[in-house]
Protein backbone atom coordinates (compact mmCIF):
# COMPACT_ATOMS: atom_id res chain seq x y z
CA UNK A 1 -12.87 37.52 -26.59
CA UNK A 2 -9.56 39.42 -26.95
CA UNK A 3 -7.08 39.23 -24.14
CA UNK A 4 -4.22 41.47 -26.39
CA UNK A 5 -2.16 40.00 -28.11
CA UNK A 6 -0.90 37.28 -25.55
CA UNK A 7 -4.22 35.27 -25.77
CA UNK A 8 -7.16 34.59 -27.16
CA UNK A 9 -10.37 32.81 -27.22
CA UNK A 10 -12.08 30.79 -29.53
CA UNK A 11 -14.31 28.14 -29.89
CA UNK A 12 -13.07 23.84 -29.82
CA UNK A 13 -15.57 21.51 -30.28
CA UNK A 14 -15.51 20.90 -26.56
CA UNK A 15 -16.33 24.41 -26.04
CA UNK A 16 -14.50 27.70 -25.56
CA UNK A 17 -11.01 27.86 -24.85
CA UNK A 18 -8.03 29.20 -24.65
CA UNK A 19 -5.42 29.35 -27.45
CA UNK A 20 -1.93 31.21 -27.59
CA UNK A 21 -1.43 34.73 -29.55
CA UNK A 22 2.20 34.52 -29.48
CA UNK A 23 4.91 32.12 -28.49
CA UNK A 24 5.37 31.23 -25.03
CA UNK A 25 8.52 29.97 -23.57
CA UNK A 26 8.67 27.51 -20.68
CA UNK A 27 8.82 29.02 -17.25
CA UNK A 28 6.73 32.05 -18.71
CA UNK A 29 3.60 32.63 -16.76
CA UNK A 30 0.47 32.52 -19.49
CA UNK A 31 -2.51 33.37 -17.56
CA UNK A 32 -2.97 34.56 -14.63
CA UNK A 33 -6.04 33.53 -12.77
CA UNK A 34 -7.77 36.05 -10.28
CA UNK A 35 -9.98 34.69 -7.51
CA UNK A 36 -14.04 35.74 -8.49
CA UNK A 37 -15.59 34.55 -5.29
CA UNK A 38 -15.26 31.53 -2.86
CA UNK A 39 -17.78 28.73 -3.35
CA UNK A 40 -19.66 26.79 -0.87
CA UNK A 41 -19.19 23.54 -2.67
CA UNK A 42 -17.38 21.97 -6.21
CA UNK A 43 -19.28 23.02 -9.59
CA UNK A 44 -17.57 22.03 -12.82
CA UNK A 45 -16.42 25.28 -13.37
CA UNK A 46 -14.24 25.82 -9.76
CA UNK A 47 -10.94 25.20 -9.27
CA UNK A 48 -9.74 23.38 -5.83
CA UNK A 49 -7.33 25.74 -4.01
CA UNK A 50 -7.34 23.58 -0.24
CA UNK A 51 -8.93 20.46 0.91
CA UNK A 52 -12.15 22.23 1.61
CA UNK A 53 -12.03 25.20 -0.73
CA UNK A 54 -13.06 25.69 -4.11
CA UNK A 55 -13.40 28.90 -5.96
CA UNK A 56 -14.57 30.88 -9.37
CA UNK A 57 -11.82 32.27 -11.25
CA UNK A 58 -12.05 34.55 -13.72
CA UNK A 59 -12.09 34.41 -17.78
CA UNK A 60 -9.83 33.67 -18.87
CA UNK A 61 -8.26 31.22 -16.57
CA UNK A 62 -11.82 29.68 -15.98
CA UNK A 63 -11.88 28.59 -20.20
CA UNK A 64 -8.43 26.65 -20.09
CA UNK A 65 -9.23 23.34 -21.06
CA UNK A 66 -8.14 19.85 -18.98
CA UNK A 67 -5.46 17.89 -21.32
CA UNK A 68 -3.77 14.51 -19.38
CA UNK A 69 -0.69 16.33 -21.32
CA UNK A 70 -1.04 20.01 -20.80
CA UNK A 71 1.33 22.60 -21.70
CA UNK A 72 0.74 25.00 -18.63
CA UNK A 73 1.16 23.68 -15.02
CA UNK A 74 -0.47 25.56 -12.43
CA UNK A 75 1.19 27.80 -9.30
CA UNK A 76 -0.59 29.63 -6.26
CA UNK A 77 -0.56 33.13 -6.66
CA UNK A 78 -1.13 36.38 -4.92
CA UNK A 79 -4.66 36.62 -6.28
CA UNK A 80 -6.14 34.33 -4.65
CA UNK A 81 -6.15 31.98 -7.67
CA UNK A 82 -3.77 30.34 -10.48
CA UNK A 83 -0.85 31.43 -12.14
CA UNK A 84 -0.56 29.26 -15.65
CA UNK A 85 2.63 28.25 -16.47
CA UNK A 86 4.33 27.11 -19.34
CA UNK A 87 5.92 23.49 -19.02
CA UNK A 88 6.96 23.48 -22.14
CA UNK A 89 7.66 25.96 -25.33
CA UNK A 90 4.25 26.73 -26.48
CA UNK A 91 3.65 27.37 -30.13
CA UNK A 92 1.41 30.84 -31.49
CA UNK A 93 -1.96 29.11 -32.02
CA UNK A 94 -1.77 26.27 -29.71
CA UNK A 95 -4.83 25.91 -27.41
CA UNK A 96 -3.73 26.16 -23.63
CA UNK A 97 -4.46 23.34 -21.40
CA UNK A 98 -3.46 22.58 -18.20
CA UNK A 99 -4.11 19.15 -16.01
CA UNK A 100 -7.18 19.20 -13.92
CA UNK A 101 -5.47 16.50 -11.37
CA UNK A 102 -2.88 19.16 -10.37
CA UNK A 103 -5.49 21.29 -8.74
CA UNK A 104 -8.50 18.65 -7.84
CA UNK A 105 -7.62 16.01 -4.75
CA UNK A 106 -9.76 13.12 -5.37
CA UNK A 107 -13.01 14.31 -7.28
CA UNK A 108 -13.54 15.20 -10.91
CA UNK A 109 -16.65 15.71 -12.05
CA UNK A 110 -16.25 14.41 -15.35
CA UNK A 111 -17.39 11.14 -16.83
CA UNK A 112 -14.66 11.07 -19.85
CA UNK A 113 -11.81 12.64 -20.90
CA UNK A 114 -12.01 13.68 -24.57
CA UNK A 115 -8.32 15.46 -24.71
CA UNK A 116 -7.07 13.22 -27.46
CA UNK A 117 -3.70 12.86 -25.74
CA UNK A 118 -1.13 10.17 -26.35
CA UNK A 119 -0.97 9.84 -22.93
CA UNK A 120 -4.62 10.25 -21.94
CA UNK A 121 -5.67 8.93 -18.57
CA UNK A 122 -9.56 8.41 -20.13
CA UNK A 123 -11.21 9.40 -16.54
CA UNK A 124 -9.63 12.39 -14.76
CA UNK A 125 -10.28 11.32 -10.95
CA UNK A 126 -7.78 13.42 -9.03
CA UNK A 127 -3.76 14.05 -8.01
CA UNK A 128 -4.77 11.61 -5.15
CA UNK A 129 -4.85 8.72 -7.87
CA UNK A 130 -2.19 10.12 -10.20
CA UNK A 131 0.51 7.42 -10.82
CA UNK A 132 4.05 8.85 -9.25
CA UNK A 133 5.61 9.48 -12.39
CA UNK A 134 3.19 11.89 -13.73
CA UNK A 135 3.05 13.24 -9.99
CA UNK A 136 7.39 13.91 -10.54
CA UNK A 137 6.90 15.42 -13.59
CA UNK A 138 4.53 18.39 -12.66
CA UNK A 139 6.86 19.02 -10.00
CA UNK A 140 6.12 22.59 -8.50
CA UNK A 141 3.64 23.08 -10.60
CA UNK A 142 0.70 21.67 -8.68
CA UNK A 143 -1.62 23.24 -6.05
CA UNK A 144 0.37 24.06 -2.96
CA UNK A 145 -1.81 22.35 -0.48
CA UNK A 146 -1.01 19.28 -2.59
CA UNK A 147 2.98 19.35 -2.39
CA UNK A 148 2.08 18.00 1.57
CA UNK A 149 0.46 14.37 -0.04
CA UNK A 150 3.27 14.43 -2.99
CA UNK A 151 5.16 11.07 -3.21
């Protein structure tokens, strides 16, 4: 799928995702995720905007893969949804990740982590359990209804 030349999508051997078509600098926004619809419970595609909310974005904010070292961060926007934003100076060609414990409270539906990071946590379970350091270094860059339970 072509998003112009920002983004594009191709398929990883853990599925579809989401890979840069130029460079991105950090503090650039990369995707911007619109809301689809308002679910009535978690799925493994939603996205966890408030304590009892979860929602559908759309492509292609809902392909960005989970990484325990992602390059985007994510911010509320006026959609509804996700802005993705660049934590870091992102290479043309990298795949876009982003961390799935910045958005998700205390439930991940997923039994492994497969994101090959250095610094891979092995079972995603939520910013609830996320050690303080790695809670600091998102910063802003987390679900706002989570900056109340930052440490």
């Amino acid at each position: 799928m072509d998003m112009g030349s920002d983004i594009f999508i191709q398929q990883t051997e853990k599925g579809r995702g989401v890979f840069a078509g130029r460079f991105f600098r950090k503090g650039e926004t990369v995707v911007v995720g619109h809301r689809v619809k308002i679910l009535p419970e978690r799925t493994i595609y939603s996205f966890q905007m408030d304590f009892d909310l979860h929602v559908e974005l759309d492509q292609p904010a809902e392909l960005i893969n989970h990484s325990c070292s992602p390059n985007t961060g994510v911010r509320n926007n006026q959609f509804g949804g996700y802005d993705f934003v660049a934590l870091v100076d992102i290479p043309v060609g990298s795949e876009i990740t982003w961390d799935y414990e910045t958005t998700e409270y205390s439930f991940i539906d997923i039994p492994r982590c497969y994101c090959g990071s250095p610094q891979c946590r092995l079972k995603p379970r939520g910013f609830k359990f996320l050690p303080a350091e790695v809670k600091k270094k998102y910063g802003e860059f987390i679900a706002d209804y989570l900056k109340v339970t930052a440490v």
